[in-house]
Every structure is written in structure tokens, then in C-alpha cells.
PDB file of N, CA and C in Angstrom:
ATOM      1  N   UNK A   1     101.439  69.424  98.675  1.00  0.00           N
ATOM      2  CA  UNK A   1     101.993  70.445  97.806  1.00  0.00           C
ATOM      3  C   UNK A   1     101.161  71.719  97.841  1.00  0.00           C
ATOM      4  N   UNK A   2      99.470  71.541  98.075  1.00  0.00           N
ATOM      5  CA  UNK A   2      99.182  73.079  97.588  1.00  0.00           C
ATOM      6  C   UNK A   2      99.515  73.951  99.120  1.00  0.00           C
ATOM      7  N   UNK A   3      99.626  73.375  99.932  1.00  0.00           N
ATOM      8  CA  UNK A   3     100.031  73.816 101.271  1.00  0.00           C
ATOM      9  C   UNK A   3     101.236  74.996 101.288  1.00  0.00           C
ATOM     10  N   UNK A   4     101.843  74.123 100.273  1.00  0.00           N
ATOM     11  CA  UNK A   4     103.576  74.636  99.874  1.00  0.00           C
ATOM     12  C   UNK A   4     103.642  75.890  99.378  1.00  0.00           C
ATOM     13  N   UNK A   5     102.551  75.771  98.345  1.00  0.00           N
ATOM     14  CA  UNK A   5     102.309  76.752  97.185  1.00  0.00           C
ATOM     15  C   UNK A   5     101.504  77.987  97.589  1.00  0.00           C
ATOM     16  N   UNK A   6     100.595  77.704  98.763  1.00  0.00           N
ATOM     17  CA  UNK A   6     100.062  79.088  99.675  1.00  0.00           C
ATOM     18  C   UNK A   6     100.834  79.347 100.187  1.00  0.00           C
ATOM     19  N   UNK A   7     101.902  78.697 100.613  1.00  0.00           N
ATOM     20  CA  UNK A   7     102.614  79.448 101.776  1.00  0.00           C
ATOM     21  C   UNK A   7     103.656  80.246 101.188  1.00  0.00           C
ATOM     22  N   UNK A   8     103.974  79.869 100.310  1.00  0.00           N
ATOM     23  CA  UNK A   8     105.377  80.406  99.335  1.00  0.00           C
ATOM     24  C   UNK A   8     104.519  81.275  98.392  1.00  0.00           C
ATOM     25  N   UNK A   9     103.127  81.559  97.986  1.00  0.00           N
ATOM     26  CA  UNK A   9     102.507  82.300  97.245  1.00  0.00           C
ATOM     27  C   UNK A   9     102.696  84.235  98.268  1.00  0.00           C
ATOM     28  N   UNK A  10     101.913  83.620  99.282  1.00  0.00           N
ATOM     29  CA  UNK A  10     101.671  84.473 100.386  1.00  0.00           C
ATOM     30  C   UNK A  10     103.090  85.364 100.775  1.00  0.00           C
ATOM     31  N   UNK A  11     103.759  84.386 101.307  1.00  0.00           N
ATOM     32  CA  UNK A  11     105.388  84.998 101.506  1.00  0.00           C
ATOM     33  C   UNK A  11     105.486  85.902 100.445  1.00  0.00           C
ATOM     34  N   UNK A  12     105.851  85.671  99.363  1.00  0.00           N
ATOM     35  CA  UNK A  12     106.534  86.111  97.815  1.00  0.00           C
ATOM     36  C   UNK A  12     105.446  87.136  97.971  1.00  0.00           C
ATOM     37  N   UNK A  13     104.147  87.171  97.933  1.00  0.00           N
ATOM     38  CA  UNK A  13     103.401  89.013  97.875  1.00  0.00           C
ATOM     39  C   UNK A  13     103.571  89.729  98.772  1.00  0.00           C
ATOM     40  N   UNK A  14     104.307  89.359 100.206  1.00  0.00           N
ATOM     41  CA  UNK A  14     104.222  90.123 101.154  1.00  0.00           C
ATOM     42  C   UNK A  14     105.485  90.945 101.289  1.00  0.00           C
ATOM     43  N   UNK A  15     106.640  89.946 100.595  1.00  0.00           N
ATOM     44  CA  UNK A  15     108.150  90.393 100.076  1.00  0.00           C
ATOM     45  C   UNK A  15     107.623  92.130  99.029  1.00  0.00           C
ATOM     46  N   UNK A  16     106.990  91.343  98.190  1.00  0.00           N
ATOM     47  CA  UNK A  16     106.844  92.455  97.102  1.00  0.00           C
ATOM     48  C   UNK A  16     106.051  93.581  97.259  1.00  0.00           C
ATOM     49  N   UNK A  17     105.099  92.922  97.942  1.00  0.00           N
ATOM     50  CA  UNK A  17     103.961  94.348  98.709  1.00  0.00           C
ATOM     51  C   UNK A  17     104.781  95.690  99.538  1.00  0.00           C
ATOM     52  N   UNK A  18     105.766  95.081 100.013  1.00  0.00           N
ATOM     53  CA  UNK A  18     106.132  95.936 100.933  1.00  0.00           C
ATOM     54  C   UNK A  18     107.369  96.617  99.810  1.00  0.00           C
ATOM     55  N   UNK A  19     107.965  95.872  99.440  1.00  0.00           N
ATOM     56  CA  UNK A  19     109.784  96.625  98.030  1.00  0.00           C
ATOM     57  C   UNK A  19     108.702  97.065  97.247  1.00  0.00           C
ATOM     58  N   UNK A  20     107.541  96.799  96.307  1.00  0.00           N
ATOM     59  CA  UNK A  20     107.220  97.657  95.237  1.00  0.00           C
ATOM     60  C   UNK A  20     106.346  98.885  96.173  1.00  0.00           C
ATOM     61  N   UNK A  21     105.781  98.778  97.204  1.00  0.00           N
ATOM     62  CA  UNK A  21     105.228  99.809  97.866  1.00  0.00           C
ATOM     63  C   UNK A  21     106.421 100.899  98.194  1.00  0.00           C
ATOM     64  N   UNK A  22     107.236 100.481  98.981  1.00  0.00           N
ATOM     65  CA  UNK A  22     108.581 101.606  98.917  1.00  0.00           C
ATOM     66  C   UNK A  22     109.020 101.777  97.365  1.00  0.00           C
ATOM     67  N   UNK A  23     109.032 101.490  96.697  1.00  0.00           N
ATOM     68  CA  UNK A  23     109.602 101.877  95.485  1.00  0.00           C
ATOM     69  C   UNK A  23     108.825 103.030  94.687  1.00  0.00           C
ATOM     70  N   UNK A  24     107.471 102.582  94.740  1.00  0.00           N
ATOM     71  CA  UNK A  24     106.121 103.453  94.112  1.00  0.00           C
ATOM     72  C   UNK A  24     105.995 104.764  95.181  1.00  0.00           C
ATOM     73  N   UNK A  25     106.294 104.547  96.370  1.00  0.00           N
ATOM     74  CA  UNK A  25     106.364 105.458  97.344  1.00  0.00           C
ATOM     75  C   UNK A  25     107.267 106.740  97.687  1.00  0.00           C
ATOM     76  N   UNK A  26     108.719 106.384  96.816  1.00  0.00           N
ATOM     77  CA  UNK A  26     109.693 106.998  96.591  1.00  0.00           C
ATOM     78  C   UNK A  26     110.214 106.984  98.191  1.00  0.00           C
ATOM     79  N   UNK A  27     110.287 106.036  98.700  1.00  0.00           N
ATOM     80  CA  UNK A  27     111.042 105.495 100.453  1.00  0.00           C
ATOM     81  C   UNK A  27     112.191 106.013 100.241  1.00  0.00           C
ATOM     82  N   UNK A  28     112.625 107.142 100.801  1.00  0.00           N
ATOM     83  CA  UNK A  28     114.034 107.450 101.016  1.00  0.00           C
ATOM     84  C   UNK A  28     115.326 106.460 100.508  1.00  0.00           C
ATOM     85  N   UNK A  29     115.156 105.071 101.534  1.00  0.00           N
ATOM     86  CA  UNK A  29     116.539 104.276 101.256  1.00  0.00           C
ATOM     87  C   UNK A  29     116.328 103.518  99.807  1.00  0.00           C
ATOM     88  N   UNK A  30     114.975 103.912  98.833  1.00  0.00           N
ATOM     89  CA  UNK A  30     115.364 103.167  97.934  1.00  0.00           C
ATOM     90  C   UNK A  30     115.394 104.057  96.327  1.00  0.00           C
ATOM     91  N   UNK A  31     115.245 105.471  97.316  1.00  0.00           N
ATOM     92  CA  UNK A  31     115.781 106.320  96.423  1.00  0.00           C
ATOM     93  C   UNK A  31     117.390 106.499  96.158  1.00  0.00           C
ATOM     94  N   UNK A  32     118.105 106.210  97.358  1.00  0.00           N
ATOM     95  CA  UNK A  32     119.275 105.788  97.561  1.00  0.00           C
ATOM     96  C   UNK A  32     119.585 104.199  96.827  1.00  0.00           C
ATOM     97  N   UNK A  33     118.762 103.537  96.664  1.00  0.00           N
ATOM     98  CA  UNK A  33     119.608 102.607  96.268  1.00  0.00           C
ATOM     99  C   UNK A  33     119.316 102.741  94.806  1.00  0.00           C
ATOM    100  N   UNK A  34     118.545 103.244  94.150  1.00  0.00           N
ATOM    101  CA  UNK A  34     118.107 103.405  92.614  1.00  0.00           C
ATOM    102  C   UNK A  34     119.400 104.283  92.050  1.00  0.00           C
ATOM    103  N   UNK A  35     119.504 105.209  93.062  1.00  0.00           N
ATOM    104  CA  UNK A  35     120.698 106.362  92.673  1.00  0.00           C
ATOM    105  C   UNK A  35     122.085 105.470  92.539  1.00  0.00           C
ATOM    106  N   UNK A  36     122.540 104.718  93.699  1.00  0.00           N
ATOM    107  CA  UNK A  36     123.771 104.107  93.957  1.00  0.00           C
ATOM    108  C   UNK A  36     123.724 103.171  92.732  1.00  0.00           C
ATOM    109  N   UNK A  37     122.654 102.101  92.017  1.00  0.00           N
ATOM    110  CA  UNK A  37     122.726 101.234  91.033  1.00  0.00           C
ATOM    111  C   UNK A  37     122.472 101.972  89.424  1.00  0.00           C
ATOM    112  N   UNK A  38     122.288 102.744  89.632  1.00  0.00           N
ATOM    113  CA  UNK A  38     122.151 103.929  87.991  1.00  0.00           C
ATOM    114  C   UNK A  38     120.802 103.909  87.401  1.00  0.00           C
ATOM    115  N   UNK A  39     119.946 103.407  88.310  1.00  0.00           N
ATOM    116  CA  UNK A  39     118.683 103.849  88.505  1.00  0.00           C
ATOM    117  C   UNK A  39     118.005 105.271  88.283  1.00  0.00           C
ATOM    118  N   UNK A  40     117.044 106.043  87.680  1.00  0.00           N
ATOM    119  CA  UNK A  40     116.491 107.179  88.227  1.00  0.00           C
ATOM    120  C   UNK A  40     115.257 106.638  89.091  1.00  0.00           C
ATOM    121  N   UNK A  41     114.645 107.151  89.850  1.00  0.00           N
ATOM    122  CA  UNK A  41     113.759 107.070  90.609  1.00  0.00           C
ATOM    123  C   UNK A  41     112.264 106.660  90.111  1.00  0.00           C
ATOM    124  N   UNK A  42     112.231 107.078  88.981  1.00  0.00           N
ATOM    125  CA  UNK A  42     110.690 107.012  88.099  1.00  0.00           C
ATOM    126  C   UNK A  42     110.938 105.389  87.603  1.00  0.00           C
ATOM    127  N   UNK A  43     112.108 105.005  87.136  1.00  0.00           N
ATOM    128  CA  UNK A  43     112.502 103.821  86.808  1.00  0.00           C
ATOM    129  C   UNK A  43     112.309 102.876  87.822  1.00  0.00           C
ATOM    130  N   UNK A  44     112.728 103.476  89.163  1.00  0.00           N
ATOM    131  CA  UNK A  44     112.355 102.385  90.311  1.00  0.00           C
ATOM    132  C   UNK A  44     111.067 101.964  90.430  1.00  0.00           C
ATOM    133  N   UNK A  45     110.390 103.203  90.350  1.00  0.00           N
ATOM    134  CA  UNK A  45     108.647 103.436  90.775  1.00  0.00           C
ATOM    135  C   UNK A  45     108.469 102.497  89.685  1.00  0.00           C
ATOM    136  N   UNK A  46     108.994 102.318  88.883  1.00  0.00           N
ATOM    137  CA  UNK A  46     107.644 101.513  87.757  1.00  0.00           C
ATOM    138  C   UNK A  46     108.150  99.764  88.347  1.00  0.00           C
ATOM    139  N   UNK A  47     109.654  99.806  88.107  1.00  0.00           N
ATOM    140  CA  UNK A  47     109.684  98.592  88.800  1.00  0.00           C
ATOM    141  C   UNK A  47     109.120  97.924  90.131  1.00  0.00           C
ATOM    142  N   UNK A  48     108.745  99.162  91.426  1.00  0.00           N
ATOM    143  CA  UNK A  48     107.636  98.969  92.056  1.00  0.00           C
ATOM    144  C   UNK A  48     106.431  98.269  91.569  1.00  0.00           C
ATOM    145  N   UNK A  49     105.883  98.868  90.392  1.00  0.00           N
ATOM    146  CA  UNK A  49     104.420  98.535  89.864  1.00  0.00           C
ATOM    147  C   UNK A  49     104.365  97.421  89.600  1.00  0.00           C
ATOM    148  N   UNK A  50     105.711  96.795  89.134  1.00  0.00           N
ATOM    149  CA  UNK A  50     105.838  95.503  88.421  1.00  0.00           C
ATOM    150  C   UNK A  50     105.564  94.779  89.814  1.00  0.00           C
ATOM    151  N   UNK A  51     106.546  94.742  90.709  1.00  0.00           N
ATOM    152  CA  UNK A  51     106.355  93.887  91.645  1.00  0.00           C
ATOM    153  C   UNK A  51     105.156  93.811  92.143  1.00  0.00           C
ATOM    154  N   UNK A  52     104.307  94.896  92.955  1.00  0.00           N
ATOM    155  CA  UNK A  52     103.360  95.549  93.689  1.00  0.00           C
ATOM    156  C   UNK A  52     102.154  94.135  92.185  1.00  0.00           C
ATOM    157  N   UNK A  53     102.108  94.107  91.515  1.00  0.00           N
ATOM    158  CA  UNK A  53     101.877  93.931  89.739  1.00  0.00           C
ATOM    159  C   UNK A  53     101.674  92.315  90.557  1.00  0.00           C
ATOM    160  N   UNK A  54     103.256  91.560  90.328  1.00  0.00           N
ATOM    161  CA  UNK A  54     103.158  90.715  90.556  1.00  0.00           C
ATOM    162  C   UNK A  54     103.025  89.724  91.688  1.00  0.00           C
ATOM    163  N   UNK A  55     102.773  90.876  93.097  1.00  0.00           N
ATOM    164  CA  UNK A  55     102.420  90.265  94.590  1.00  0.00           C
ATOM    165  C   UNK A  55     100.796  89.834  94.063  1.00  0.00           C
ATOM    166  N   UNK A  56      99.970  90.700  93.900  1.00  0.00           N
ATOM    167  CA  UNK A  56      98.202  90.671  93.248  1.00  0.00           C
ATOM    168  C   UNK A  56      98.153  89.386  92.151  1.00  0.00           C
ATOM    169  N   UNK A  57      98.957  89.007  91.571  1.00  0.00           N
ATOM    170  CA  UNK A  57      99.361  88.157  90.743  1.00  0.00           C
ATOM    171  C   UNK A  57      99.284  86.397  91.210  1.00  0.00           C
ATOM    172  N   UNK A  58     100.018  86.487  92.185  1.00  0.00           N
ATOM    173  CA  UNK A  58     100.705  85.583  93.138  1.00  0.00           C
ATOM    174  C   UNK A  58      99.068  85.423  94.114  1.00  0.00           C
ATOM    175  N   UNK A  59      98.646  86.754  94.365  1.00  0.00           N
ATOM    176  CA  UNK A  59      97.356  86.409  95.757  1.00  0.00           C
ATOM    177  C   UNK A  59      96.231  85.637  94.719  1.00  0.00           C
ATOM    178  N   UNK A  60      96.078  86.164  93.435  1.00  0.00           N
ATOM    179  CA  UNK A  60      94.616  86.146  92.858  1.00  0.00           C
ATOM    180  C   UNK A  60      95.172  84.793  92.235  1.00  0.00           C
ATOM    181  N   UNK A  61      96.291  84.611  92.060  1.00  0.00           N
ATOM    182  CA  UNK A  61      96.651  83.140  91.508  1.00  0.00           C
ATOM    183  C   UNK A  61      96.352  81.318  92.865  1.00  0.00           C
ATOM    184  N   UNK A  62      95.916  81.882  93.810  1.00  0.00           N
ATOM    185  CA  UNK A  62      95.602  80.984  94.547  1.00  0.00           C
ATOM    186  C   UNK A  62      94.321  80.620  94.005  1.00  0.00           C
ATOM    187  N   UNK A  63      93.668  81.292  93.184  1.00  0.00           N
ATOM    188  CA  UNK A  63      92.684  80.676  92.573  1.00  0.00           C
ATOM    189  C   UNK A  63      92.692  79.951  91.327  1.00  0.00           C
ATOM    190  N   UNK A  64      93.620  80.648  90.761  1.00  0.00           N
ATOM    191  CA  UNK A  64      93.677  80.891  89.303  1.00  0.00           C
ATOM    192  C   UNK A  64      94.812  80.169  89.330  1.00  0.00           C
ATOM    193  N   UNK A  65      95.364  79.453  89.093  1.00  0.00           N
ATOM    194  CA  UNK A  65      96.910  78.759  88.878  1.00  0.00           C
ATOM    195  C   UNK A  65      97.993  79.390  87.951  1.00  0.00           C
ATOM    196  N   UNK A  66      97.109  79.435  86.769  1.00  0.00           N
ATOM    197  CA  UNK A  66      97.916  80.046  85.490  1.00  0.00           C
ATOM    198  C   UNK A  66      98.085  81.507  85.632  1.00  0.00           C
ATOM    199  N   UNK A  67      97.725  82.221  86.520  1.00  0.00           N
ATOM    200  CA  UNK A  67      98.246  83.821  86.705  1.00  0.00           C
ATOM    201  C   UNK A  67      99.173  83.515  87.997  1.00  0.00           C
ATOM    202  N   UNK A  68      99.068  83.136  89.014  1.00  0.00           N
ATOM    203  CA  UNK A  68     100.383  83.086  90.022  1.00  0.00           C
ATOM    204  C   UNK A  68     101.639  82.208  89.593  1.00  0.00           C
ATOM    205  N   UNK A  69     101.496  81.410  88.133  1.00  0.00           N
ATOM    206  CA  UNK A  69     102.957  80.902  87.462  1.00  0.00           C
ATOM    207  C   UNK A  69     103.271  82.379  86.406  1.00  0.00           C
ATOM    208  N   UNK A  70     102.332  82.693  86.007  1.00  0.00           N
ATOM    209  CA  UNK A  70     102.703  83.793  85.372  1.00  0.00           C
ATOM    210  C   UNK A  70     104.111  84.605  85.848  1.00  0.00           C
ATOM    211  N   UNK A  71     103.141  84.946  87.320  1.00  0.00           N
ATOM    212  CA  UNK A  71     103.239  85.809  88.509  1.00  0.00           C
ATOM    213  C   UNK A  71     104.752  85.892  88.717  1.00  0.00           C
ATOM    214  N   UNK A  72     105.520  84.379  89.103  1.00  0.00           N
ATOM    215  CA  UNK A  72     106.537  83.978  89.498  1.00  0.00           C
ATOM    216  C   UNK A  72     107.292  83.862  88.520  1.00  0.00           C
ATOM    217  N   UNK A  73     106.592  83.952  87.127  1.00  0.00           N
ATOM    218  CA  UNK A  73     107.824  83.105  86.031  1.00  0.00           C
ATOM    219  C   UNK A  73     108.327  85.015  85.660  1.00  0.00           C
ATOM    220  N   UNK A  74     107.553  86.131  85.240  1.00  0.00           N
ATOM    221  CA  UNK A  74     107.803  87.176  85.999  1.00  0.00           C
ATOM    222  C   UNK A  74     109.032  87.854  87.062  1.00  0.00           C
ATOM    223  N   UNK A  75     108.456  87.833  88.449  1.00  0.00           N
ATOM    224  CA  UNK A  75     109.566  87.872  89.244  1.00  0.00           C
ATOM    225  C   UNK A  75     110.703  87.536  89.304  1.00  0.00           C
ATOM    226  N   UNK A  76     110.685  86.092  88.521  1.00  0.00           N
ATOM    227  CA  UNK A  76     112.297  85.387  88.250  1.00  0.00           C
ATOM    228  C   UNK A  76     112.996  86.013  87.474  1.00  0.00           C
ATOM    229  N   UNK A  77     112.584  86.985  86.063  1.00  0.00           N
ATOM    230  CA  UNK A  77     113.122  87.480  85.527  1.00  0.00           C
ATOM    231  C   UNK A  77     113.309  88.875  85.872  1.00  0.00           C
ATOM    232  N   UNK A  78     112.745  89.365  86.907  1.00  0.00           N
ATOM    233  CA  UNK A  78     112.884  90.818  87.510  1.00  0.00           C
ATOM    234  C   UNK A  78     114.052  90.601  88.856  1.00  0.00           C
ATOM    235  N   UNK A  79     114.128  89.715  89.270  1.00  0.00           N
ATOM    236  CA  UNK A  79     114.893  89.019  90.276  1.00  0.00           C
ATOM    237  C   UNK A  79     116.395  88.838  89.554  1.00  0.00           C
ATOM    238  N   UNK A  80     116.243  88.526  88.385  1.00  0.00           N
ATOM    239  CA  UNK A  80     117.515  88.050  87.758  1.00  0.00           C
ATOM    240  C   UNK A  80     118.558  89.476  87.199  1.00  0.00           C
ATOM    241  N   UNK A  81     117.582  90.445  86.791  1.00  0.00           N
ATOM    242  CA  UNK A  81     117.782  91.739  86.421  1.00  0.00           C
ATOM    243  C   UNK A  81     118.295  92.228  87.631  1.00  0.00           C
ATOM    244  N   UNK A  82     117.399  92.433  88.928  1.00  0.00           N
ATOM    245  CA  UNK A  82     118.310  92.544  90.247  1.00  0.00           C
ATOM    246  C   UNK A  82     119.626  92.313  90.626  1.00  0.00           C
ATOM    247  N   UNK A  83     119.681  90.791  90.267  1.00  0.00           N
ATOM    248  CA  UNK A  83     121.240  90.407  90.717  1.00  0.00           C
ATOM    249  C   UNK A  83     122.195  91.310  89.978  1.00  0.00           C
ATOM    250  N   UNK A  84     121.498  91.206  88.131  1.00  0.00           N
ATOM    251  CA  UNK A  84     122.672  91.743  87.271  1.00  0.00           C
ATOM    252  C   UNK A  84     122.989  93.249  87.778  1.00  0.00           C
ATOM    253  N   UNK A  85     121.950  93.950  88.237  1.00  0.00           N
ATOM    254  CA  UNK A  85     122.071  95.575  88.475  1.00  0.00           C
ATOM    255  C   UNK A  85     122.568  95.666  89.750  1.00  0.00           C
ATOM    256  N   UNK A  86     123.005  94.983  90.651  1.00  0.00           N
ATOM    257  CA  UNK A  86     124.079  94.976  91.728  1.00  0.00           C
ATOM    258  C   UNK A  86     125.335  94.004  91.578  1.00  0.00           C
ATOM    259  N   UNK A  87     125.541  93.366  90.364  1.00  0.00           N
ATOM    260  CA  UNK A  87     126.528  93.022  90.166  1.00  0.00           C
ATOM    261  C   UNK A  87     127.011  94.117  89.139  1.00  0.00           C
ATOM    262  N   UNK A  88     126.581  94.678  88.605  1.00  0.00           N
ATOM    263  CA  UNK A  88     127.590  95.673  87.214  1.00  0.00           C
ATOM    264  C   UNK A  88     127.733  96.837  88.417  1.00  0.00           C
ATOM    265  N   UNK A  89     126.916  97.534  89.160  1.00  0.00           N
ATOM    266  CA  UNK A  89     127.564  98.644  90.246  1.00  0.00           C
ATOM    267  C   UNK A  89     128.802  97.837  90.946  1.00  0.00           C
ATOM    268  N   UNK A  90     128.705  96.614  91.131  1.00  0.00           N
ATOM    269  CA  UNK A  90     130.285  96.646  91.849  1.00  0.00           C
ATOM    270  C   UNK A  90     129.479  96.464  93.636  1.00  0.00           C
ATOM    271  N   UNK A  91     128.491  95.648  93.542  1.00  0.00           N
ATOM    272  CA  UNK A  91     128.124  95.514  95.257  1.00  0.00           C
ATOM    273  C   UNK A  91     128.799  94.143  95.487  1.00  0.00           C
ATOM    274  N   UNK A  92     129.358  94.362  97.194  1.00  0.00           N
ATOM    275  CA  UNK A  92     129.732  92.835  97.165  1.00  0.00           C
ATOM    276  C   UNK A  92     128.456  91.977  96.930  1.00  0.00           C
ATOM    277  N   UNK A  93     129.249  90.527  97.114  1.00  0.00           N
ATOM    278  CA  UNK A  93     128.172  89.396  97.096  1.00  0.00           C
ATOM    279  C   UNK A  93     127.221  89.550  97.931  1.00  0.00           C
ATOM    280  N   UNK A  94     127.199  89.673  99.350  1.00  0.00           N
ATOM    281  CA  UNK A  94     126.543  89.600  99.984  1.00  0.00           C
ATOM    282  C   UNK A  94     125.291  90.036  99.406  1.00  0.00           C
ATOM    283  N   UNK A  95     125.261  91.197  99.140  1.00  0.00           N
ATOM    284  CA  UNK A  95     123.936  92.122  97.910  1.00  0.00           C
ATOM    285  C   UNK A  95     123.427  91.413  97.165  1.00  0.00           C
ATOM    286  N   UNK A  96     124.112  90.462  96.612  1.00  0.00           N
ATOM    287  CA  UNK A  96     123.239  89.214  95.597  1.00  0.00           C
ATOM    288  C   UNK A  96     122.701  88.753  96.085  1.00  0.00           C
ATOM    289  N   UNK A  97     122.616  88.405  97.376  1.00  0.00           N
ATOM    290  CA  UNK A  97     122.157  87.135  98.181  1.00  0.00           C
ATOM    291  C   UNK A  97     120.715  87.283  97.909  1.00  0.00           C
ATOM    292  N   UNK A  98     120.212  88.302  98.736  1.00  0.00           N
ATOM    293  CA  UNK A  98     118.601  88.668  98.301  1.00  0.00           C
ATOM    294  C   UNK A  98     117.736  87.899  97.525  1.00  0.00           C
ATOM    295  N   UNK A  99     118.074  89.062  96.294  1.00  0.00           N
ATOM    296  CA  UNK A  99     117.692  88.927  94.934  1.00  0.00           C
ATOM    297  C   UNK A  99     117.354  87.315  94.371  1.00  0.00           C
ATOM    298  N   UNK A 100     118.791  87.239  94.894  1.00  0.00           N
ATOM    299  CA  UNK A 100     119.070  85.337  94.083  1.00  0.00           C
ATOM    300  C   UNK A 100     118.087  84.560  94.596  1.00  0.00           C
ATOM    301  N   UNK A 101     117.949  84.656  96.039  1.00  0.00           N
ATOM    302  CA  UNK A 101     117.077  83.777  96.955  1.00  0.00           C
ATOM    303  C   UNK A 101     115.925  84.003  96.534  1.00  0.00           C
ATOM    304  N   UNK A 102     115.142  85.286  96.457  1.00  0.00           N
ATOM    305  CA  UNK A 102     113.795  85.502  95.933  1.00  0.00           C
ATOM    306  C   UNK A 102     113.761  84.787  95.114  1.00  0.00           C
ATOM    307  N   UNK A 103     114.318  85.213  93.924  1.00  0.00           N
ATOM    308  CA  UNK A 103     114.514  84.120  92.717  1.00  0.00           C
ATOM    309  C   UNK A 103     114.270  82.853  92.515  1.00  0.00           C
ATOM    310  N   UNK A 104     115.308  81.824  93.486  1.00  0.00           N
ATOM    311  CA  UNK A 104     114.521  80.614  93.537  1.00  0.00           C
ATOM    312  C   UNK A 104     113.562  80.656  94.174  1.00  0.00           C
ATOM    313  N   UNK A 105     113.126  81.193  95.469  1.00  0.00           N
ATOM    314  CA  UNK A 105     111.763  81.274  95.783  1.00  0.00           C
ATOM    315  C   UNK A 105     110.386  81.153  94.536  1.00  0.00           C
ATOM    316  N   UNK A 106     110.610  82.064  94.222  1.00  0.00           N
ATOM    317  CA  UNK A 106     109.975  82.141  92.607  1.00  0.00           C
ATOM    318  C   UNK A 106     109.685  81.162  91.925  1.00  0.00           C
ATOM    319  N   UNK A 107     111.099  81.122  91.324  1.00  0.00           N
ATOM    320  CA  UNK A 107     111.373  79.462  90.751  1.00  0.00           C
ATOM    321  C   UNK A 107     110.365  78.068  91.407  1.00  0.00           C
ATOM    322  N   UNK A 108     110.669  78.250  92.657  1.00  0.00           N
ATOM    323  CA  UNK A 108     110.286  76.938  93.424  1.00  0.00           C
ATOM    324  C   UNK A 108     108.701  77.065  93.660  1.00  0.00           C
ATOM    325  N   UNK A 109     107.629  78.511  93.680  1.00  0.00           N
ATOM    326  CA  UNK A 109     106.527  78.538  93.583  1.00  0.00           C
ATOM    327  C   UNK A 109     106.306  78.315  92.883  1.00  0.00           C
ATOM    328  N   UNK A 110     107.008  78.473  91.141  1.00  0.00           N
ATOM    329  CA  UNK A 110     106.391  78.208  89.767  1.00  0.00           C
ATOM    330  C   UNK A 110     106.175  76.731  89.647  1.00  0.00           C
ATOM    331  N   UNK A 111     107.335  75.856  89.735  1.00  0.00           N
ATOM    332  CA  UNK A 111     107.247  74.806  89.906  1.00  0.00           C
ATOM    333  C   UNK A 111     105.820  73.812  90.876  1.00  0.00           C
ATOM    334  N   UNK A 112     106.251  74.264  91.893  1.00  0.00           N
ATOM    335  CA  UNK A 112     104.838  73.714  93.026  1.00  0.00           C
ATOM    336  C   UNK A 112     103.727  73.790  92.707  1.00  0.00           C
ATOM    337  N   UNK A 113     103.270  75.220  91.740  1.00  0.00           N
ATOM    338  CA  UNK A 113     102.173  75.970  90.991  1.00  0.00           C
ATOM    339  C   UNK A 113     101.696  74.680  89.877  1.00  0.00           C
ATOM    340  N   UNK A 114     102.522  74.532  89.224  1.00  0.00           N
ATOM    341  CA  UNK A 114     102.146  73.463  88.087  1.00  0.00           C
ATOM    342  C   UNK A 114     102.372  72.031  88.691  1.00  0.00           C
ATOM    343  N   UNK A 115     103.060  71.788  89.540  1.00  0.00           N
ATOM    344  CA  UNK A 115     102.826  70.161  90.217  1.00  0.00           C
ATOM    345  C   UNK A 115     101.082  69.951  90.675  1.00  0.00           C
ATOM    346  N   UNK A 116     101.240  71.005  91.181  1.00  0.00           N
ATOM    347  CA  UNK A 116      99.749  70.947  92.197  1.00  0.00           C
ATOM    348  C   UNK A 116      98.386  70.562  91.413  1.00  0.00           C
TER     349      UNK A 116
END
């Protein structure tokens, strides 16, 4: 299991390192997508921080157990907010897919996190 839990720790900050870095960065396509979901841009950036927040979360929790469940229990609910803010714009499904998957990702580190 803790095998599981580095590897799915690692993944999940490298997901977020890179979306809250474009987000905090103001990356063109996700100034576009903040705009297209009724986003302003400063709103994205912070949701950047959160993630960017909870990748450091997830790394320093390979030590710490109880900050990388934090970390994930977190993301699941920023993940879940995701789905809802491309489901009320009206994106197809496909657009959920993402989000949702991170999500259990999440889910399934939190879990592994406290088995371990």
C-alpha cells in the first residue's frame, strides 16, 4: 500500500503543480476557460493557490500522513466544485471526465493515506 500512496501522492502534485501554476500564471487557455465557466481570472489565480496549496500538501504529506489526507480530502472538494462549474456552463460530458477522475484519484489517495 505505501507504494500506492507515493505513487498516487506524486501523480496528484504533478497534476496540480502544473493547473495551479497555469492558473496563478494567468496561461492564456485558462484565462479562456475561467472566462467561458463565469470565472474572473483573479478567482482562477486563487484557485491556482489552492491547488499549487494542495500539490506541497500531498509532497510534504509523504511524511506527514495527516497533511497529504488533508491534502486530498481538499482536492475532492475542489474537484467536485469543478465538475459542478462545467456542468452549470452547459460543457458536454466529456469535460466532466477530468475533474471526476482527479476526484477519485483523490478519494483513492485519501483512503490508501489512512490504510497505510
Amino acid at each position: 500500500m505505501h507504494y500506492t500512496f507515493v505513487g498516487l501522492s506524486v501523480a496528484l502534485a504533478a497534476v496540480f503543480l502544473t493547473t495551479g501554476s497555469a492558473k496563478i500564471l494567468r496561461a492564456r487557455w485558462m484565462a479562456v476557460a475561467a472566462d467561458r465557466l463565469g470565472y474572473t481570472v483573479t478567482t482562477f489565480q486563487a484557485i491556482g493557490s489552492l491547488e499549487v496549496a494542495a500539490a506541497a500538501g500531498l509532497l510534504v504529506g509523504l511524511a506527514r500522513a495527516p497533511l497529504s489526507t488533508a491534502a486530498a480530502v481538499g482536492l475532492v472538494a475542489l474537484l467536485v466544485g469543478a465538475v459542478l462549474a462545467h456542468r452549470r456552463a452547459g460543457d458536454a460530458t466529456r469535460a466532466l471526465v477530468p475533474p471526476a477522475w482527479l476526484a477519485l484519484v483523490s478519494a483513492a489517495t485519501k483512503v490508501v493515506g489512512v490504510v497505510r
